[in-house]
Protein backbone atom coordinates (compact mmCIF):
# COMPACT_ATOMS: atom_id res chain seq x y z
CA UNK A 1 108.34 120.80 93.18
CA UNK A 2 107.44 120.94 97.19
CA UNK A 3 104.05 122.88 96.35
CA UNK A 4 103.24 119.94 93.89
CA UNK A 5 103.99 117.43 96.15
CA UNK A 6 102.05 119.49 98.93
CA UNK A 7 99.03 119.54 96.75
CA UNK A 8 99.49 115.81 95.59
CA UNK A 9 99.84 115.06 99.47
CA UNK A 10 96.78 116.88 100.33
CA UNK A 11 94.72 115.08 97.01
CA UNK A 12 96.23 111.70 96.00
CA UNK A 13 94.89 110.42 93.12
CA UNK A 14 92.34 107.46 92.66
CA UNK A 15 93.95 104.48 91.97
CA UNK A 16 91.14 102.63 89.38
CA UNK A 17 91.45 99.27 87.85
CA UNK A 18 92.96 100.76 84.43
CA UNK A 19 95.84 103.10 85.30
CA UNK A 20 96.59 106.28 83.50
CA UNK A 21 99.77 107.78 81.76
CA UNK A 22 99.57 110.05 84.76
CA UNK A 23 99.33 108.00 87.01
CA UNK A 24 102.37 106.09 85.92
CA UNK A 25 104.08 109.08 85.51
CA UNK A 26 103.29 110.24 89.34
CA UNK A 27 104.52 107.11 90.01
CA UNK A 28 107.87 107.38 87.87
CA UNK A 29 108.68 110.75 89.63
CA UNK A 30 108.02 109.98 93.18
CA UNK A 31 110.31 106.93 92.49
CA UNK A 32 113.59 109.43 90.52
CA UNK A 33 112.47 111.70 93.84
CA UNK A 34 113.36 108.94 96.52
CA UNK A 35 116.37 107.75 94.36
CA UNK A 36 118.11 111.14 94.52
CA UNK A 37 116.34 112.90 97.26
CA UNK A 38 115.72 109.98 100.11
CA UNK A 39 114.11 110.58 103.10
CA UNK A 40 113.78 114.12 101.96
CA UNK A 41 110.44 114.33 99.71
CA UNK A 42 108.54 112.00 102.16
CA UNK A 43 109.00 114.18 105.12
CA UNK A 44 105.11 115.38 105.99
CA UNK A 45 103.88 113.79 102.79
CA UNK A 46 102.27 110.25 104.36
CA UNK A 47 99.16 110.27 101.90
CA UNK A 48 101.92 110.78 98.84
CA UNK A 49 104.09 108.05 100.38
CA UNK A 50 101.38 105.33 100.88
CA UNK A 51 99.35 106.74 97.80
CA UNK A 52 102.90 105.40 96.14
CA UNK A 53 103.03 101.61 98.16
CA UNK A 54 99.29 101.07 96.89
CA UNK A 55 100.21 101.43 93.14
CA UNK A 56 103.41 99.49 93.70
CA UNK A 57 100.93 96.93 95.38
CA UNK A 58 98.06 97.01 92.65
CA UNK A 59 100.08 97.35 89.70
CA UNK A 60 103.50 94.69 90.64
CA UNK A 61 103.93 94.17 86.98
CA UNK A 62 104.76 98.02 86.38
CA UNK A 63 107.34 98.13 89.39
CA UNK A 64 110.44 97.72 86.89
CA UNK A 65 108.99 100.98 85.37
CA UNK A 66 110.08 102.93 88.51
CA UNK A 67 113.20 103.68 88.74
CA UNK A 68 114.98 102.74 92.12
């Protein structure tokens, strides 16, 4: 899981007007990651974190879809 996160980190995805299923899905785990892991995941990973506030930003309506 840390050497996907790394690589996320290092290569955030786009975030385009129409969102993908992976995209939500990114989205979904970095959410179940800072519910059981928090603090942890983020540490080193800014691009992942902020890649993470900008969906939660452009896409509000999907924000009961992550878990918290």
């Amino acid at each position: 899981i840390t050497s996907a996160l790394d690589l996320l980190n290092a290569n955030p995805p786009k975030l385009p007007k129409k969102i993908t299923a992976g995209q939500l899905a990114l989205r979904a785990c970095l959410g179940y990651l800072s519910l059981r892991f928090a603090g942890k995941w983020e540490k080193g990973r800014s691009r992942l974190v902020r890649w993470a506030a900008r969906f939660d930003e452009k896409f509000p309506d999907l924000k009961p879809c992550v878990p918290a």
